[in-house]
Protein backbone atom coordinates (compact mmCIF):
# COMPACT_ATOMS: atom_id res chain seq x y z
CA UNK A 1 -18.55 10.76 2.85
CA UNK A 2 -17.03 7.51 2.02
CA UNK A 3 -17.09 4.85 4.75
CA UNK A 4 -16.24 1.31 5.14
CA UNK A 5 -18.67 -0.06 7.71
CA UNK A 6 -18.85 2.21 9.97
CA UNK A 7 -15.67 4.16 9.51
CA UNK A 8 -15.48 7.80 8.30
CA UNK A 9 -12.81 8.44 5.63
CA UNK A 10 -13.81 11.94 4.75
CA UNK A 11 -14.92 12.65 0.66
CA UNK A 12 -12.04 10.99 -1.10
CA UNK A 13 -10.04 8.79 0.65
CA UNK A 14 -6.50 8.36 -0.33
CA UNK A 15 -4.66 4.85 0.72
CA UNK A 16 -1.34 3.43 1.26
CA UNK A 17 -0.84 0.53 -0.93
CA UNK A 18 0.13 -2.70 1.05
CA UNK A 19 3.46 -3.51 0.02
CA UNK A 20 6.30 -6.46 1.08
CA UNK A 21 9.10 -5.13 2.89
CA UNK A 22 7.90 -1.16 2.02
CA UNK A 23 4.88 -1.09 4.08
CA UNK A 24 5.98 -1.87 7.46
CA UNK A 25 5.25 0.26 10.64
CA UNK A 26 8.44 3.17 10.01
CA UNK A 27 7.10 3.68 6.35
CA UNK A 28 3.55 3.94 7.80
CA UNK A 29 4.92 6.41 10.09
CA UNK A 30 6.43 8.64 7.67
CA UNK A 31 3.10 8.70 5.01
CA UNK A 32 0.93 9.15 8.29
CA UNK A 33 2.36 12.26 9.19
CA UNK A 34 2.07 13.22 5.56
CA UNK A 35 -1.74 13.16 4.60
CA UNK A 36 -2.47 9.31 3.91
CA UNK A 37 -6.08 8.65 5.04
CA UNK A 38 -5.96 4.96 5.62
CA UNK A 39 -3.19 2.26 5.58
CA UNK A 40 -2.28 -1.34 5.22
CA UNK A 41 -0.02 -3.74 6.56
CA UNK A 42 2.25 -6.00 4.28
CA UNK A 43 0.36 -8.77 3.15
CA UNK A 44 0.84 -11.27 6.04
CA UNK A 45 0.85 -14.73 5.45
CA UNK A 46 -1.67 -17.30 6.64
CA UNK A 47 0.10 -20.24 6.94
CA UNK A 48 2.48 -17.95 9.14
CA UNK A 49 0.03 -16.78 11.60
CA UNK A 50 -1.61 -19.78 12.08
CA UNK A 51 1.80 -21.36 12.69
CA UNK A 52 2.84 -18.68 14.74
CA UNK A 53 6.06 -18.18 12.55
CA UNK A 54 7.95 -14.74 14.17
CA UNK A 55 7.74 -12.75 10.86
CA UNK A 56 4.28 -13.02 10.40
CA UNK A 57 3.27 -12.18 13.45
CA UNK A 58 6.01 -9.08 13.85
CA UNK A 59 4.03 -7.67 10.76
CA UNK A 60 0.94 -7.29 13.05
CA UNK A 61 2.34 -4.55 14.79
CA UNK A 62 0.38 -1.63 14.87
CA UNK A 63 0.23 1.52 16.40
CA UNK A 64 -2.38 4.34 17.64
CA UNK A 65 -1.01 6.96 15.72
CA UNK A 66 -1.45 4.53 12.41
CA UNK A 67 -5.13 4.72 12.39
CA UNK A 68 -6.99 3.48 11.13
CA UNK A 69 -5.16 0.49 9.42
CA UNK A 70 -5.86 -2.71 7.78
CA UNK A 71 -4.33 -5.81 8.20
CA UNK A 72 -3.80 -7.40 4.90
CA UNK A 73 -3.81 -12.12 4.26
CA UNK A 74 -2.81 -13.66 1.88
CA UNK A 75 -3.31 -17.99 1.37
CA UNK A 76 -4.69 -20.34 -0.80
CA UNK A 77 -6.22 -22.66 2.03
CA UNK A 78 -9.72 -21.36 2.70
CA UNK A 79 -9.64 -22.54 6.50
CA UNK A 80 -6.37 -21.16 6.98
CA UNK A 81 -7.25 -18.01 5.99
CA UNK A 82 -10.55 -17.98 7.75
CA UNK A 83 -7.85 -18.56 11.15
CA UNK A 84 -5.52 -16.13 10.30
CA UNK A 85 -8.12 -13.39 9.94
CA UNK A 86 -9.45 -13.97 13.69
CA UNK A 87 -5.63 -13.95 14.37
CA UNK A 88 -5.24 -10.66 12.69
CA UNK A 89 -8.35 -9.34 14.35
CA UNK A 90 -6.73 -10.13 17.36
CA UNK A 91 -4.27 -7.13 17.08
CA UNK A 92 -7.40 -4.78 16.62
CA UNK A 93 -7.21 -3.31 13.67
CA UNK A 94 -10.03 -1.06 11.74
CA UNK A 95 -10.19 -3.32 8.81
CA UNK A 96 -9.30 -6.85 7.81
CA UNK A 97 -7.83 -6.94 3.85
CA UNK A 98 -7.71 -9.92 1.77
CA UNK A 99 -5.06 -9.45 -0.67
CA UNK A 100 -6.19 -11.41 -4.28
CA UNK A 101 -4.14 -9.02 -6.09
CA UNK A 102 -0.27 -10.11 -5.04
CA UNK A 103 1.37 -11.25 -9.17
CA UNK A 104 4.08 -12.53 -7.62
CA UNK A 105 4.83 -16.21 -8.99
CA UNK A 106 5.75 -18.02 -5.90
CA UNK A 107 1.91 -17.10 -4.42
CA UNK A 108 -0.12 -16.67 -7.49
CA UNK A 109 0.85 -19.80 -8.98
CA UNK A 110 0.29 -21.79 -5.99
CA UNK A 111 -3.53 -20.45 -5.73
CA UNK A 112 -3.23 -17.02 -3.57
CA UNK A 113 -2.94 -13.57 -4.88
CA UNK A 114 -3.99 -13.10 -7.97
CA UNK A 115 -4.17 -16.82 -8.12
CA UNK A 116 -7.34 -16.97 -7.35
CA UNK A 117 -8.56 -15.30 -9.92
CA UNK A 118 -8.66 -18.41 -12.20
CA UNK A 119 -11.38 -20.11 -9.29
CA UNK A 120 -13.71 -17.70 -8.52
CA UNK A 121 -16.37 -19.90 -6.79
CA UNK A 122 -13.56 -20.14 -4.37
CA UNK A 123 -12.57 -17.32 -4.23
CA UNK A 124 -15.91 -16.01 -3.42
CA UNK A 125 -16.28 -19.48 -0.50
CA UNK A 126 -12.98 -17.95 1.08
CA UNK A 127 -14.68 -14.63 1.04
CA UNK A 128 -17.58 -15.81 2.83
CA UNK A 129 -15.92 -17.35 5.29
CA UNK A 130 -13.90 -14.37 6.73
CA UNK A 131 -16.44 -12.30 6.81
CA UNK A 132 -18.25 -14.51 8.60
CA UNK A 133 -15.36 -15.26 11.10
CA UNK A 134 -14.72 -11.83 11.88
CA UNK A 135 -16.37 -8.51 13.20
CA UNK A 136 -14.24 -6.09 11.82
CA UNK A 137 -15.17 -4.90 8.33
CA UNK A 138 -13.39 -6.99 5.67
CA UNK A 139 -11.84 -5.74 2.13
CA UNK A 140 -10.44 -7.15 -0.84
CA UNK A 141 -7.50 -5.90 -3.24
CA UNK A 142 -7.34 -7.67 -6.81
CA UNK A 143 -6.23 -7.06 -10.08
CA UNK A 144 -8.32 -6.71 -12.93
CA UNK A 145 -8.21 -10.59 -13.65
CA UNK A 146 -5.24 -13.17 -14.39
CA UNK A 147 -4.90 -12.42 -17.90
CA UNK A 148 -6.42 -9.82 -20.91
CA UNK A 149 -8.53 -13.12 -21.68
CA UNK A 150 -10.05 -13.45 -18.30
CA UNK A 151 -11.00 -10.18 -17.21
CA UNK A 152 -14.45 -10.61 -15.13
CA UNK A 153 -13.76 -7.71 -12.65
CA UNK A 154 -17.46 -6.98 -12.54
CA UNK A 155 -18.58 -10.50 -12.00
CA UNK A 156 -15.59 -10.71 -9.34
CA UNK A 157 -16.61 -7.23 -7.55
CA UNK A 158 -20.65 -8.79 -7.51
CA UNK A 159 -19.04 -11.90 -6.23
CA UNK A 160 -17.42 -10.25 -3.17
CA UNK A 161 -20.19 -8.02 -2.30
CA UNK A 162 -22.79 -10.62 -2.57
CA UNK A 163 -20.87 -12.11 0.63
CA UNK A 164 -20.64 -9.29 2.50
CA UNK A 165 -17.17 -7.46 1.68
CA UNK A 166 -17.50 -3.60 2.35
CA UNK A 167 -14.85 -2.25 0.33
CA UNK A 168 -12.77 -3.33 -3.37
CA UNK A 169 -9.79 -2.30 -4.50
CA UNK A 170 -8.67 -2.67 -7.90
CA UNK A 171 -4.93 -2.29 -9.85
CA UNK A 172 -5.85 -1.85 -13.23
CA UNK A 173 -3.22 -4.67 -14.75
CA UNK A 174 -4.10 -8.32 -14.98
CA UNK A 175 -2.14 -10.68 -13.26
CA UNK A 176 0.49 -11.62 -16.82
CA UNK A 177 0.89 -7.81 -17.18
CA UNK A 178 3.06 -7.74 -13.70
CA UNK A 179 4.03 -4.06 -12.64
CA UNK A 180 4.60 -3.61 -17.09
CA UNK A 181 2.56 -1.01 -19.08
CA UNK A 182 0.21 0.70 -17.98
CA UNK A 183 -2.40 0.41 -15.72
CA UNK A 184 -6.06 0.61 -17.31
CA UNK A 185 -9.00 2.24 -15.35
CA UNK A 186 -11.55 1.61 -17.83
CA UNK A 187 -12.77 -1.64 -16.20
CA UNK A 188 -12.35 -0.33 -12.62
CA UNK A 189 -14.96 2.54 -14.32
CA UNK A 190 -17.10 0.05 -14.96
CA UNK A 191 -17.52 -1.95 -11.75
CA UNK A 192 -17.89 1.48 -9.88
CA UNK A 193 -20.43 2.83 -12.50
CA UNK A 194 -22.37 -0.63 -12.73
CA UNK A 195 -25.99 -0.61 -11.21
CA UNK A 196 -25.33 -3.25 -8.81
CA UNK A 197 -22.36 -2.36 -7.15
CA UNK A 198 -22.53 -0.18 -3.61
CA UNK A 199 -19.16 -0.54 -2.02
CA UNK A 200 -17.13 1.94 -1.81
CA UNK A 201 -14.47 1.40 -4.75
CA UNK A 202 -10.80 2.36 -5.36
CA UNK A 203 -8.49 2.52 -8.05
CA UNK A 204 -4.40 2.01 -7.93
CA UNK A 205 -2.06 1.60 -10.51
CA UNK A 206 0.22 4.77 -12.10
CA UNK A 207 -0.83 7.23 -9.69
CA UNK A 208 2.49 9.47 -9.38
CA UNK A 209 1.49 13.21 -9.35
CA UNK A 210 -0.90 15.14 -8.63
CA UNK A 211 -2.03 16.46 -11.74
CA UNK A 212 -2.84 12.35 -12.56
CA UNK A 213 -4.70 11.96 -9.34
CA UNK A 214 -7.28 15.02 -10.27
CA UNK A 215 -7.41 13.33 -13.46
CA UNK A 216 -8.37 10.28 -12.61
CA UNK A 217 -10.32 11.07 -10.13
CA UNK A 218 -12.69 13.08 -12.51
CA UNK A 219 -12.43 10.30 -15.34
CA UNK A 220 -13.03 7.35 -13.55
CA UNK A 221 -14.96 8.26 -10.69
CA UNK A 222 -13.89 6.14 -8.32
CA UNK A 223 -14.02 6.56 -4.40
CA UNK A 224 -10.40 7.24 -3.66
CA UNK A 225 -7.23 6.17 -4.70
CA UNK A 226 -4.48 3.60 -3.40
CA UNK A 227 -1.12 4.55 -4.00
CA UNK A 228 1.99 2.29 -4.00
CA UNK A 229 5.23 2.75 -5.59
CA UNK A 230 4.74 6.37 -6.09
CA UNK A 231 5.13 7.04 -2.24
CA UNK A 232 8.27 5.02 -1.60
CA UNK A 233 11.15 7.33 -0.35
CA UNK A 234 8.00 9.94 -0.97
CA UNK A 235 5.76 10.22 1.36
CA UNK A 236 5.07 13.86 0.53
CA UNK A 237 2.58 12.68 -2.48
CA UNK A 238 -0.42 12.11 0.01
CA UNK A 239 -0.27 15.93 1.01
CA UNK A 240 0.59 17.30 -2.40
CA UNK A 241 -2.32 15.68 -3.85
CA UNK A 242 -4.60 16.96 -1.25
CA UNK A 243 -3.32 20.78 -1.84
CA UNK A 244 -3.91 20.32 -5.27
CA UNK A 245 -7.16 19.05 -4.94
CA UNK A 246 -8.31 21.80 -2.63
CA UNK A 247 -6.31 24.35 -4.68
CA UNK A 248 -5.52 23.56 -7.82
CA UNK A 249 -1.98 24.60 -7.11
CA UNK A 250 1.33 22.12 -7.06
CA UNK A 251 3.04 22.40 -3.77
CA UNK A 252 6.99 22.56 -3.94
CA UNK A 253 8.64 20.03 -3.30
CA UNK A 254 10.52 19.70 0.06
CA UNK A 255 13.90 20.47 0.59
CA UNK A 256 16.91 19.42 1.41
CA UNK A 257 16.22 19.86 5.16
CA UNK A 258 12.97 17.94 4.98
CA UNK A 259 13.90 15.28 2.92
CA UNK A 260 16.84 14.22 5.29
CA UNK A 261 15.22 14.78 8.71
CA UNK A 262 12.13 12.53 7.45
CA UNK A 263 15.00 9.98 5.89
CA UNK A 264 16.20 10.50 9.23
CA UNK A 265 12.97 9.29 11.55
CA UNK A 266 12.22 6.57 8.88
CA UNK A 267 15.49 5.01 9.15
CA UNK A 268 15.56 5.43 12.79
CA UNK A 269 12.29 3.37 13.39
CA UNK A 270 13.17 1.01 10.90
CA UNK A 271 16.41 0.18 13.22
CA UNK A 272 14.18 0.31 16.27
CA UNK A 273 12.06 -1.83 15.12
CA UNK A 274 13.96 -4.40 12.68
CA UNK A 275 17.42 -4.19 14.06
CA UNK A 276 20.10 -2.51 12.92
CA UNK A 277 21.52 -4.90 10.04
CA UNK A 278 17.52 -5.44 8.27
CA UNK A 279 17.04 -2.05 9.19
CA UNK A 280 19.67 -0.22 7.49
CA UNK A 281 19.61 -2.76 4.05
CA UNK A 282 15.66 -2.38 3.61
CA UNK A 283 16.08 1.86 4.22
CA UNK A 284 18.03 1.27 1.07
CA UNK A 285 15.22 0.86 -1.51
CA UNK A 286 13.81 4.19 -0.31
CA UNK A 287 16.93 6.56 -0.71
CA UNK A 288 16.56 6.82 -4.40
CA UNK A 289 13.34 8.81 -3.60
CA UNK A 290 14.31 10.83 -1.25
CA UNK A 291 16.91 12.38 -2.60
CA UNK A 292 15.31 12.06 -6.20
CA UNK A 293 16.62 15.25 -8.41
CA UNK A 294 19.75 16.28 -6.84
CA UNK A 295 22.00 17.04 -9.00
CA UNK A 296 25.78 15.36 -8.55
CA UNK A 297 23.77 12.86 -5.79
CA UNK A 298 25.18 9.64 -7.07
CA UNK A 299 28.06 9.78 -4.68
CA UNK A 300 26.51 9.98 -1.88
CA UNK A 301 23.62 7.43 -2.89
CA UNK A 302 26.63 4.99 -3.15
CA UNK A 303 27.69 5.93 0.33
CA UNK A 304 23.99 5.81 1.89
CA UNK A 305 23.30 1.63 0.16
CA UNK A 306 26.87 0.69 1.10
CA UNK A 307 27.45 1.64 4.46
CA UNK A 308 26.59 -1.09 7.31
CA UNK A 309 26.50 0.81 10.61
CA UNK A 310 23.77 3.19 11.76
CA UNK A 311 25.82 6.25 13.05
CA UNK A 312 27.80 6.05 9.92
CA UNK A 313 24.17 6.48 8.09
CA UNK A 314 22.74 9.32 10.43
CA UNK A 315 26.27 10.86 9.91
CA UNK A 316 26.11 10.55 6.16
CA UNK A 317 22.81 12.28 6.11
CA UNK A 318 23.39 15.52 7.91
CA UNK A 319 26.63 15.73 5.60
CA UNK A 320 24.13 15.85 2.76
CA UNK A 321 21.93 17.81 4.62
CA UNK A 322 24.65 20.59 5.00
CA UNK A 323 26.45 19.94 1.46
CA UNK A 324 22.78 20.20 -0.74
CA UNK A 325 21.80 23.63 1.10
CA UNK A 326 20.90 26.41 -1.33
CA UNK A 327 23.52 28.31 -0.93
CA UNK A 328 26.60 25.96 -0.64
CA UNK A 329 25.73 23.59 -4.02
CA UNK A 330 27.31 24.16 -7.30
């Protein structure tokens, strides 16, 4: 049984990655009801909370059926991020997550992120200081260091649970390497394997089927595995790898009807809760996905990322719905 403090998350956990603008309370929604164990917020910003800016604190919406859930910080100022994580505790979540991971240059280069990762007696005084301003268990994501020359991931993972973190993440690219090539577990092997490390530890980073899960999961040994990019306009994967694990067979994928009445409730919270003009533009990144395969699709995928109004969208998808049946495509 793998826990984080004192929460249950069954034998192998798997995790929704915490992603900007993807990860937000109708995505959650959708990879709930599809087999994820445990989720995260989008990284929030600290400066925002403690400033109370409106789109910082709209991220710390959470809901009942989400659980459990971690909020996810991000900041480069240790006292502002030892606020924002009594801030975020506020909204009672299971876990608080301190993202040291993000490789985006506009936060990494100013410090945060995977910024850190070029100070890691600070990063390891930040640390400290959550954990001891909160009473919810705290987490870290990170990367496997900033560059192939700087890769300390053991001495980072020691680091962190020397003061007191109960869980560690890791995407198996450095910090240079982006979302490029391809992701290497080796290292994330070691910290899990290495005779001083306890926590609970999870791998992310090119997880896309399930064959790949069961594969790393064997080779690497890790805890459970985060998934990110693989799940967007998919939420399906979190179930598929589950059957496969318990199985060893690959589920089919889901059809026509499925795909458009869970494009369907996505979109529909996303309006609810964003309004309809963010709503309908940041549904657009996930149509891709959902509708992934179809042969002669393009069409309509124009339709779906160009159209502005809400009805015209719900309308748009039961035409698909009734056009990509079976029995009625070419």
């Amino acid at each position: 049984m793998v826990k984080i403090g004192n929460l249950e998350l069954g034998d192998f956990p798997l995790l929704l990655a915490p992603m900007e603008d993807v990860s937000d309370p109708p995505f959650r929604a959708v990879c709930k009801e599809n087999g994820v164990d445990l989720m995260y917020t989008e990284f929030i910003s600290a400066e925002g909370l403690i400033r109370d800016a409106e789109k910082s604190l709209q991220k710390l919406d959470i809901y009942d059926y989400e659980r459990p859930i971690g909020i996810q910080i991000f900041g480069d100022k240790i006292e502002s991020m030892r606020e924002a994580a009594a801030i975020a505790e506020e909204a009672n979540p299971e876990i608080i997550d301190i993202n040291y991971g993000c490789p985006v240059k506009k936060v990494a280069c100013k410090g945060a992120g995977a910024g850190i990762l070029l100070d890691l007696p600070k990063m390891q005084s930040m640390t400290a200081e959550i954990v001891n301003r909160v009473n919810k268990p705290v987490t870290v994501k990170t990367r496997l260091g900033w560059d192939d020359k700087n890769i300390k991931i053991v001495e980072v993972a020691q680091r962190l649970q020397d003061v007191g973190i109960q869980a560690l993440t890791i995407h198996g690219r450095t910090r240079v390497q982006m979302y490029k090539g391809v992701a290497d577990w080796n290292p994330i092997a070691k910290v899990k394997n290495h005779a001083a490390i306890n926590i609970p530890i999870f791998g992310n980073g090119d997880i896309d089927t399930p064959q790949k899960a069961l594969e790393y999961r064997e080779k690497y040994d890790v805890d459970g595995i985060m998934i990110g990019r693989a799940s967007i306009g998919y939420p399906w994967i979190f179930n598929e790898i589950k059957h496969f694990f318990d199985t060893g067979e690959i589920l089919p994928g889901p059809d026509i009807d499925e795909r458009v009445k869970v494009a369907k409730k996505h979109l529909s919270f996303s309006v609810e809760w964003k309004g309809e003009r963010k709503g309908l533009y940041e549904m657009r990144r996930h149509y891709t996905n959902y509708f992934k395969g179809i042969p002669n699709f393009k069409p309509f995928r124009t339709r779906l990322v160009t159209s502005e109004e809400y009805n015209e969208v719900m309308g748009l998808l039961d035409e698909i719905a009734v056009t990509f049946q079976p029995e009625v495509m070419p």
